[in-house]
PDB file of N, CA and C in Angstrom:
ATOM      1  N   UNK A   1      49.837   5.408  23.271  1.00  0.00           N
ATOM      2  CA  UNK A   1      48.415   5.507  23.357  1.00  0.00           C
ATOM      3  C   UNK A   1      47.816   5.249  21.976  1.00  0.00           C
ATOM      4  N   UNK A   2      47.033   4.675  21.785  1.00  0.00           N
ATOM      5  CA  UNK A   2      45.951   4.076  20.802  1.00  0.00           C
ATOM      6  C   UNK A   2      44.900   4.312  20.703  1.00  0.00           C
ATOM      7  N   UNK A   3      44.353   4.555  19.640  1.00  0.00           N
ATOM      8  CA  UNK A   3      42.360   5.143  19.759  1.00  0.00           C
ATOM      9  C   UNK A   3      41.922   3.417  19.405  1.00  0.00           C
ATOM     10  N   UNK A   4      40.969   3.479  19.973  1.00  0.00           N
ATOM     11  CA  UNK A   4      39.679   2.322  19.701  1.00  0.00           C
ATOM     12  C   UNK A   4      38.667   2.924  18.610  1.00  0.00           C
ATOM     13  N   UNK A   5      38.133   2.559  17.900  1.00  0.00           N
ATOM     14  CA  UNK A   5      36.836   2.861  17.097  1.00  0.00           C
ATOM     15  C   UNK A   5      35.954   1.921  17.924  1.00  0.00           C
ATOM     16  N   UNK A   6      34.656   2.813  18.208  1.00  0.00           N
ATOM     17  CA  UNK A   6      33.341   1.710  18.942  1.00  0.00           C
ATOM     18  C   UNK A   6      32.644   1.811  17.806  1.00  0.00           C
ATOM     19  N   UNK A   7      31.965   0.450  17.314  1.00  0.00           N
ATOM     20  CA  UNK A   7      31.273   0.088  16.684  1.00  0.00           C
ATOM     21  C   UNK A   7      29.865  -0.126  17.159  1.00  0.00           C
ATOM     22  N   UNK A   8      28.760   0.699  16.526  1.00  0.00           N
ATOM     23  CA  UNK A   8      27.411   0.819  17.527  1.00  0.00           C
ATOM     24  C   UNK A   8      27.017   0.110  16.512  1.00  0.00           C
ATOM     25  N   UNK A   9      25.637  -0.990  16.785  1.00  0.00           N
ATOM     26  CA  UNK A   9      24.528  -1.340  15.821  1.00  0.00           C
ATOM     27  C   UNK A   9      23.342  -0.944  16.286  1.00  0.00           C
ATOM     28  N   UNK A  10      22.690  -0.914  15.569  1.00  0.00           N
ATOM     29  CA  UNK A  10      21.369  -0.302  16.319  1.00  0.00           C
ATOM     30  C   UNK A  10      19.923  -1.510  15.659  1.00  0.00           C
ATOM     31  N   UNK A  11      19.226  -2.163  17.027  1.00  0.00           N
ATOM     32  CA  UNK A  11      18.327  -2.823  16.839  1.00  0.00           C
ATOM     33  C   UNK A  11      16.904  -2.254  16.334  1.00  0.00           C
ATOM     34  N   UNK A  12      16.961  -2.956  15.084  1.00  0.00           N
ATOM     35  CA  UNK A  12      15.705  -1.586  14.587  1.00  0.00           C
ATOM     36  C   UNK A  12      14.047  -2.724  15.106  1.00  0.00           C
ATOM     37  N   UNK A  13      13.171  -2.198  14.680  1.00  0.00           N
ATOM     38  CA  UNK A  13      11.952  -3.009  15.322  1.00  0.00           C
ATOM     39  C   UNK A  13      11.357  -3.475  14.091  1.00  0.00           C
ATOM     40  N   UNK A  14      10.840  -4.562  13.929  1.00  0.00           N
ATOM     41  CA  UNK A  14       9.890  -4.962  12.785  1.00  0.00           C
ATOM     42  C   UNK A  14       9.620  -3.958  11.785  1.00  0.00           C
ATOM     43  N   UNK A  15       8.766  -3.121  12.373  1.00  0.00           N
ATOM     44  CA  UNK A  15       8.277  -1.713  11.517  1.00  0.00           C
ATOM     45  C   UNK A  15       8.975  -1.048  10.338  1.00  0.00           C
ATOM     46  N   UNK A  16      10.518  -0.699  11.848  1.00  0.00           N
ATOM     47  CA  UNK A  16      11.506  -0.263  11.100  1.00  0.00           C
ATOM     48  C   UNK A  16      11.783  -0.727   9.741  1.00  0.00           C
ATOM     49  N   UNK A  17      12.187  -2.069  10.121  1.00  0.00           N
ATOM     50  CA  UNK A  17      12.464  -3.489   8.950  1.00  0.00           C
ATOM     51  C   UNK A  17      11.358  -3.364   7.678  1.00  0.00           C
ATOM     52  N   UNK A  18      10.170  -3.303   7.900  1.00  0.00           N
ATOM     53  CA  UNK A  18       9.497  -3.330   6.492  1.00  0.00           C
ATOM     54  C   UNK A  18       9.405  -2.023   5.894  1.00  0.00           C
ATOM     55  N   UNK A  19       9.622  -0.975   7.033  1.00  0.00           N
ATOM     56  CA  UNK A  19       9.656   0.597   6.431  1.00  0.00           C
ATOM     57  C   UNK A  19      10.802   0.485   5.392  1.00  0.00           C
ATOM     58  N   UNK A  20      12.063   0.206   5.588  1.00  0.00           N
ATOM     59  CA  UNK A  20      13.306   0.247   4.841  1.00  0.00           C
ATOM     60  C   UNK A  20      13.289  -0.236   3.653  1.00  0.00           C
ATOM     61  N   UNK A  21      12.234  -1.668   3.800  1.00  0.00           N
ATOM     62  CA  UNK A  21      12.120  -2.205   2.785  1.00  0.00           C
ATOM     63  C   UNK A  21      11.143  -1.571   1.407  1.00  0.00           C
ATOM     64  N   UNK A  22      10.082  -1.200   2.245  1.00  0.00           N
ATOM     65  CA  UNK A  22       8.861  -0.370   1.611  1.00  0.00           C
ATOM     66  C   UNK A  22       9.976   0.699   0.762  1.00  0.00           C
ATOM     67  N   UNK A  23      10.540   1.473   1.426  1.00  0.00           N
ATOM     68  CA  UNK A  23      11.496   2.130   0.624  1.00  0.00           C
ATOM     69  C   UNK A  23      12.627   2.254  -0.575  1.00  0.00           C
ATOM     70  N   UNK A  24      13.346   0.960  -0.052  1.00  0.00           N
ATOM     71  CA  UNK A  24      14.181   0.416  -0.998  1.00  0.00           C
ATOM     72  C   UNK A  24      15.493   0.692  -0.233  1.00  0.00           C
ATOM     73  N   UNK A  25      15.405   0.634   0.568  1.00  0.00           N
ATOM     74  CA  UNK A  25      16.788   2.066   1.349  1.00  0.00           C
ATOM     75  C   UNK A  25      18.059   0.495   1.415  1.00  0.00           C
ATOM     76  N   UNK A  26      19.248   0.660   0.366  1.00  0.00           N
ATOM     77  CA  UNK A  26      20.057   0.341   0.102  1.00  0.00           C
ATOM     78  C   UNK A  26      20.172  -0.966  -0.433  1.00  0.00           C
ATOM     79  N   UNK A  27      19.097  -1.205  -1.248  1.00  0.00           N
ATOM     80  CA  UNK A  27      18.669  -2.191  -2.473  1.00  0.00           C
ATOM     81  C   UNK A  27      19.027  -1.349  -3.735  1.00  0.00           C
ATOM     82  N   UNK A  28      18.865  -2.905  -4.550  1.00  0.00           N
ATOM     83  CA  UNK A  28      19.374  -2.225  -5.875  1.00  0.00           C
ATOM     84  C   UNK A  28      18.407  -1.996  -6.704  1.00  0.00           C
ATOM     85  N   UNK A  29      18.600  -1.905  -8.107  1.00  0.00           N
ATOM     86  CA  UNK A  29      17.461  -2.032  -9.042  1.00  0.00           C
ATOM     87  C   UNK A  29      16.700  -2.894  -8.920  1.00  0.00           C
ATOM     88  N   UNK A  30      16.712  -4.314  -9.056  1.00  0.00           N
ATOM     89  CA  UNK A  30      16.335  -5.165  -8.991  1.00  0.00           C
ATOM     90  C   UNK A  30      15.567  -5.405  -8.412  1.00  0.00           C
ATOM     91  N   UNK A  31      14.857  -4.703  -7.125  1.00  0.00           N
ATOM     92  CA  UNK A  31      14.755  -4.858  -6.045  1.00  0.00           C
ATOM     93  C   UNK A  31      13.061  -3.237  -6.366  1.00  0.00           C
ATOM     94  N   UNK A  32      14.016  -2.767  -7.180  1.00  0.00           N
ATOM     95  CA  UNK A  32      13.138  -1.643  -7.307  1.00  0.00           C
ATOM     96  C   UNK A  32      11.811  -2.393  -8.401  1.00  0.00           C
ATOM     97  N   UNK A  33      12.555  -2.757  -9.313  1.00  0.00           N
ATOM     98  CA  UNK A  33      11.987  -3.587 -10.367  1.00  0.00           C
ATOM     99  C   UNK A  33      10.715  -4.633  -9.760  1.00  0.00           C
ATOM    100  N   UNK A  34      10.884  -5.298  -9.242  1.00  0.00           N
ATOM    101  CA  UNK A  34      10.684  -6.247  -8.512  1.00  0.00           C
ATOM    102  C   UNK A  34       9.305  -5.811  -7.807  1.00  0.00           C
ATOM    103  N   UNK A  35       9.364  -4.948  -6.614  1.00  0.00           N
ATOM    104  CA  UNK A  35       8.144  -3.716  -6.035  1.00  0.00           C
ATOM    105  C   UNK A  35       7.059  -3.119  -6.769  1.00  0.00           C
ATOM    106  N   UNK A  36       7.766  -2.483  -8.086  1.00  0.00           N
ATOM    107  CA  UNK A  36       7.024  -1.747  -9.652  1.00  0.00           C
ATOM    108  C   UNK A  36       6.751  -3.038  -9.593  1.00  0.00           C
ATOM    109  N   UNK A  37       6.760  -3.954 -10.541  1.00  0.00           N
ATOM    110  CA  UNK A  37       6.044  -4.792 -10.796  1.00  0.00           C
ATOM    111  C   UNK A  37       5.412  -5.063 -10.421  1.00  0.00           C
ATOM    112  N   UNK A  38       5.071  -5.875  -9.216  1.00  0.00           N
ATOM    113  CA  UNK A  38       4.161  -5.946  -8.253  1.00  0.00           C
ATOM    114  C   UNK A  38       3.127  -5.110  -8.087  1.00  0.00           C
ATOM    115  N   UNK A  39       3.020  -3.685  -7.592  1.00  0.00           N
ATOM    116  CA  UNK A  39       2.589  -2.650  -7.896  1.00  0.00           C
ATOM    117  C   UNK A  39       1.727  -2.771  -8.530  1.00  0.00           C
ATOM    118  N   UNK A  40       1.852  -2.700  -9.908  1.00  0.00           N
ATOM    119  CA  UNK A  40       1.292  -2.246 -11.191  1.00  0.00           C
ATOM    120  C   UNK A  40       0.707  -3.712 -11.658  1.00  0.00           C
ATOM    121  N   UNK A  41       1.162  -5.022 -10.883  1.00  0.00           N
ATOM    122  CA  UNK A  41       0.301  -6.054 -10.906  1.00  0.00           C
ATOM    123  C   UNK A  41      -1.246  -5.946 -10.336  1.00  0.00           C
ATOM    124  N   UNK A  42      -1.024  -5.611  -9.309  1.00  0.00           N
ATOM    125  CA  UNK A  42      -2.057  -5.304  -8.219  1.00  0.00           C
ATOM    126  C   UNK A  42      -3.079  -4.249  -8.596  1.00  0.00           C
ATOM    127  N   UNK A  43      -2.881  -3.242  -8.908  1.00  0.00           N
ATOM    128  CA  UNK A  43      -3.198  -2.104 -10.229  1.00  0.00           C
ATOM    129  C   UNK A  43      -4.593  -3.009 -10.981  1.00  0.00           C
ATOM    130  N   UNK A  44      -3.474  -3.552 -11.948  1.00  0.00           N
ATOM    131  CA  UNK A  44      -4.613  -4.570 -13.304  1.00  0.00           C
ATOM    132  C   UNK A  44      -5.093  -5.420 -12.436  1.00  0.00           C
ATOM    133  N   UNK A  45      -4.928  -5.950 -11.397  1.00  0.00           N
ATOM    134  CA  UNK A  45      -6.110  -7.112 -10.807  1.00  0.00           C
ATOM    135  C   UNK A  45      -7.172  -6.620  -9.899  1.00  0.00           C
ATOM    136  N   UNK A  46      -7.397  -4.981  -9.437  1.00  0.00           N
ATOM    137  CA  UNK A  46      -7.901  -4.212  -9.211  1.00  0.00           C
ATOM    138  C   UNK A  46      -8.893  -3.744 -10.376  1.00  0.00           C
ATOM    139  N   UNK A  47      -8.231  -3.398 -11.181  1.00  0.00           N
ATOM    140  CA  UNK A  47      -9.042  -2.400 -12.131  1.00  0.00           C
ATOM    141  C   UNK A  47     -10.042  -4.065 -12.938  1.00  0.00           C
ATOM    142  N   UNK A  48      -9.414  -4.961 -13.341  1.00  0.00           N
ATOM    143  CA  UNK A  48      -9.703  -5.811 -14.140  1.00  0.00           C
ATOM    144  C   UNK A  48     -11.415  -6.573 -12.850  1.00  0.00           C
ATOM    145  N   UNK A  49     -11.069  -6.458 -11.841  1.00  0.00           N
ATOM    146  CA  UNK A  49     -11.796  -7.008 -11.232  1.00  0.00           C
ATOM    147  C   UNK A  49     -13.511  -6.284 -11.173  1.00  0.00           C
ATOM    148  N   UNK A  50     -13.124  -5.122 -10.998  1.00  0.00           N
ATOM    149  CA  UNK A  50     -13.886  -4.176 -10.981  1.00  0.00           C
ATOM    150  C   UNK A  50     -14.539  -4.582 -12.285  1.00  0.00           C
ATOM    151  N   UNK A  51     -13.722  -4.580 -13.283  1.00  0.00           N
ATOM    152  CA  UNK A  51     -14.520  -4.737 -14.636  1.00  0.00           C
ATOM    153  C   UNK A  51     -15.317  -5.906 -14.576  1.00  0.00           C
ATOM    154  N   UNK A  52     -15.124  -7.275 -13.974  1.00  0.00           N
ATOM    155  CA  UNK A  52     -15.997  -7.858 -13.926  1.00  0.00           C
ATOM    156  C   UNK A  52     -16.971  -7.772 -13.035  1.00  0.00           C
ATOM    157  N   UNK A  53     -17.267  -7.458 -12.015  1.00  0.00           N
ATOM    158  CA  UNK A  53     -17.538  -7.204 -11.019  1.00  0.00           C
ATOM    159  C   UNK A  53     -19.028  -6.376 -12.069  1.00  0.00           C
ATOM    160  N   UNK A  54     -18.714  -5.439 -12.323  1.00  0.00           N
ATOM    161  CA  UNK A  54     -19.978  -4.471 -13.221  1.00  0.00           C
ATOM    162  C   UNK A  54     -20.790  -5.287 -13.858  1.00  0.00           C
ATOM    163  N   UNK A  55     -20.123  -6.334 -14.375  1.00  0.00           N
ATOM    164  CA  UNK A  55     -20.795  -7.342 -15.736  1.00  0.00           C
ATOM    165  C   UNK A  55     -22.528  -7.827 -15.279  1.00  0.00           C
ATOM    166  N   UNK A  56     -23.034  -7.578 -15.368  1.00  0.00           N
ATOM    167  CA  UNK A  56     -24.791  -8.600 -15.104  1.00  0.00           C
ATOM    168  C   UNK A  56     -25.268  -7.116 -14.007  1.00  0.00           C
ATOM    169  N   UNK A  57     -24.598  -5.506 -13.886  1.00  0.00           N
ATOM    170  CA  UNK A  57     -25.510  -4.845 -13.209  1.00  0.00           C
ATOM    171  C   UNK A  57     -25.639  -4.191 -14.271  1.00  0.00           C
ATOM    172  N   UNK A  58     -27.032  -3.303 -13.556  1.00  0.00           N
ATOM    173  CA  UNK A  58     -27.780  -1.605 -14.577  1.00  0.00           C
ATOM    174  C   UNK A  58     -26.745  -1.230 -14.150  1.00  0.00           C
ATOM    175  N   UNK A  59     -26.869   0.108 -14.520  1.00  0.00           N
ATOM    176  CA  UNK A  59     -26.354   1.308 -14.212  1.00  0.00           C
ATOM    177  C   UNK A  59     -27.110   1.728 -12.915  1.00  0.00           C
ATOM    178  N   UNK A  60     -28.078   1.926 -12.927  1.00  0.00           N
ATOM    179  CA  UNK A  60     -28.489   2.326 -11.631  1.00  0.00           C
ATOM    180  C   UNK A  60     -28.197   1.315 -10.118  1.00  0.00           C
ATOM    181  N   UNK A  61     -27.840   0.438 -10.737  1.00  0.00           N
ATOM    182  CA  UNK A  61     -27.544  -0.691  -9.491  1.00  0.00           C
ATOM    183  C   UNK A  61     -26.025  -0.274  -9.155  1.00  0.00           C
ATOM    184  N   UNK A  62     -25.555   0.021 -10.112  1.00  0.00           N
ATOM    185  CA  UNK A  62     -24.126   0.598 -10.124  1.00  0.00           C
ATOM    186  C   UNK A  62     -23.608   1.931  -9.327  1.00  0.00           C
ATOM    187  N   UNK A  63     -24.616   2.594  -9.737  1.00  0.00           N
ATOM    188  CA  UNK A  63     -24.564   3.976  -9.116  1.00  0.00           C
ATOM    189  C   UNK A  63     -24.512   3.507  -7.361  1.00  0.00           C
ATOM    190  N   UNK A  64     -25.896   2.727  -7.411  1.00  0.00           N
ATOM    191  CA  UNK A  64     -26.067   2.983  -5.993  1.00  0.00           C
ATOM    192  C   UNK A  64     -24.975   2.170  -5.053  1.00  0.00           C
ATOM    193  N   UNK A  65     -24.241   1.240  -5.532  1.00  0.00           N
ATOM    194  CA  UNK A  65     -23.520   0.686  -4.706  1.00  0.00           C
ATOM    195  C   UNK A  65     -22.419   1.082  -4.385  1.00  0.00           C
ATOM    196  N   UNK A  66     -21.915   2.359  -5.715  1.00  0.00           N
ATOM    197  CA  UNK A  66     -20.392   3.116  -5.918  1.00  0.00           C
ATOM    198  C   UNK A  66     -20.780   4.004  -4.766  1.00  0.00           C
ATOM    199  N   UNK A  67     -21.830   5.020  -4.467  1.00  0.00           N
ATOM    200  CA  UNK A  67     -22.336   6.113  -3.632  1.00  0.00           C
ATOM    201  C   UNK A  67     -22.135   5.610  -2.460  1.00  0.00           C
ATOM    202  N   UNK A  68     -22.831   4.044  -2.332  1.00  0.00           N
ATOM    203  CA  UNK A  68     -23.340   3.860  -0.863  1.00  0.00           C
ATOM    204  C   UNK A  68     -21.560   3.215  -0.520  1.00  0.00           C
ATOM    205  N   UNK A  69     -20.623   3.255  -1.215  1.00  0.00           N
ATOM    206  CA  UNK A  69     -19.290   2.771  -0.337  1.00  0.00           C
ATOM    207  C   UNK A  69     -18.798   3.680  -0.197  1.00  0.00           C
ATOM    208  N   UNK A  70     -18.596   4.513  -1.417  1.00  0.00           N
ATOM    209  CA  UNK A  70     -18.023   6.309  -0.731  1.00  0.00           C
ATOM    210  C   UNK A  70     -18.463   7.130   0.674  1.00  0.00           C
ATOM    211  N   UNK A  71     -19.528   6.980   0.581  1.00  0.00           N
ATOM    212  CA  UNK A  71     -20.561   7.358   1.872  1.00  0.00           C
ATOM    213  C   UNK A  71     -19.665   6.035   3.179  1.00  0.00           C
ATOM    214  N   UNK A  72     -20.079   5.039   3.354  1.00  0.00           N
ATOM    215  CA  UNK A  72     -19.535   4.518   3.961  1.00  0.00           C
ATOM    216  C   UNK A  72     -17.606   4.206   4.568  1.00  0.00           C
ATOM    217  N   UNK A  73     -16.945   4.623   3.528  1.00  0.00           N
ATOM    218  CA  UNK A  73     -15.569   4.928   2.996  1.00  0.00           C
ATOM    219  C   UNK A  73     -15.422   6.453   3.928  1.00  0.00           C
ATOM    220  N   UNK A  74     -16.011   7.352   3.826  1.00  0.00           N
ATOM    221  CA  UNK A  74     -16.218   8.466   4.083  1.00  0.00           C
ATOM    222  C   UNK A  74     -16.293   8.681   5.325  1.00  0.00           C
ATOM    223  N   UNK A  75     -17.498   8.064   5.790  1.00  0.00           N
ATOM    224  CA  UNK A  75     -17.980   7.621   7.487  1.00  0.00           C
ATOM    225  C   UNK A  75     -16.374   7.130   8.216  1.00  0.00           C
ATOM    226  N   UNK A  76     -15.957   5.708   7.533  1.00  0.00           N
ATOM    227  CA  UNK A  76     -14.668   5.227   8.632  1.00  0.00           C
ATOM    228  C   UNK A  76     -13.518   5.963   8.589  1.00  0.00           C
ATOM    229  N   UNK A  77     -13.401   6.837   7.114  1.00  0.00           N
ATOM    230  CA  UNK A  77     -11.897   7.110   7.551  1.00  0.00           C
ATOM    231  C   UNK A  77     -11.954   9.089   8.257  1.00  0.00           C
ATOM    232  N   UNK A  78     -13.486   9.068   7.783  1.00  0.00           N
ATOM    233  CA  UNK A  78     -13.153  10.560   8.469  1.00  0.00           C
ATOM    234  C   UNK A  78     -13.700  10.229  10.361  1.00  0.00           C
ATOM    235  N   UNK A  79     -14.316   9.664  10.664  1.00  0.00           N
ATOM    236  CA  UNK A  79     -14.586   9.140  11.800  1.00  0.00           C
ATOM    237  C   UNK A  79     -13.351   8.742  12.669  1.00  0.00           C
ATOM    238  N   UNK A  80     -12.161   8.162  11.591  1.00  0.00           N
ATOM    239  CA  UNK A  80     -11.137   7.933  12.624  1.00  0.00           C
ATOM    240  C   UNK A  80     -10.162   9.611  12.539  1.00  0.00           C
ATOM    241  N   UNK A  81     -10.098  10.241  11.457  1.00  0.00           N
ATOM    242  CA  UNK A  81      -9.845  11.216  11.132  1.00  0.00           C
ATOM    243  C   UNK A  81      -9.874  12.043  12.351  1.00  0.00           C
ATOM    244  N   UNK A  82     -11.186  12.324  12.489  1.00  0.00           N
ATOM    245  CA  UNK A  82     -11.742  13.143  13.875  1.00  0.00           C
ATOM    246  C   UNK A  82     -11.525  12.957  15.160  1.00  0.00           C
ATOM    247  N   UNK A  83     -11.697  11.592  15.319  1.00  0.00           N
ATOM    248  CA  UNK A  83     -11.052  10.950  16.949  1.00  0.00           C
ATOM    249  C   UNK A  83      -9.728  11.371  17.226  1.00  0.00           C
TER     250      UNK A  83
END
């Protein structure tokens, strides 16, 4: 008599697939490196944008447009929040 080993794979779904990846789950550095970077690219083309973005307003034009997206920001995600 002889044992068999069964070999299971398991079909993961898209989701799965970019979750693992989002993670890093059995990548190397490189890989980590790679993500950070990116990251922290996205970061400075964010923040940098913003900075231009301000250039040719008041301050008060400023105010009101930072308020009126928080307010609005506020509205969609607590609106879905609540549902």
């Amino acid at each position: 008599m002889h044992s068999t080993s069964i070999s299971r794979t398991t079909l993961q779904s898209p989701l799965a697939v970019i979750t693992r990846l989002h993670r890093g789950v059995g990548l190397g550095l490189s890989w980590i490196l790679l993500t950070d970077s990116f990251a922290l690219a996205m970061v400075v083309l964010g923040i940098s944008g913003l900075l231009l973005w301000s250039r040719g307003r008041t301050k008060r034009q400023m105010v009101f447009i930072v308020v009126s997206a928080a307010i609005v920001l506020l509205v969609v995600v607590g609106g879905h929040a609540v549902i």
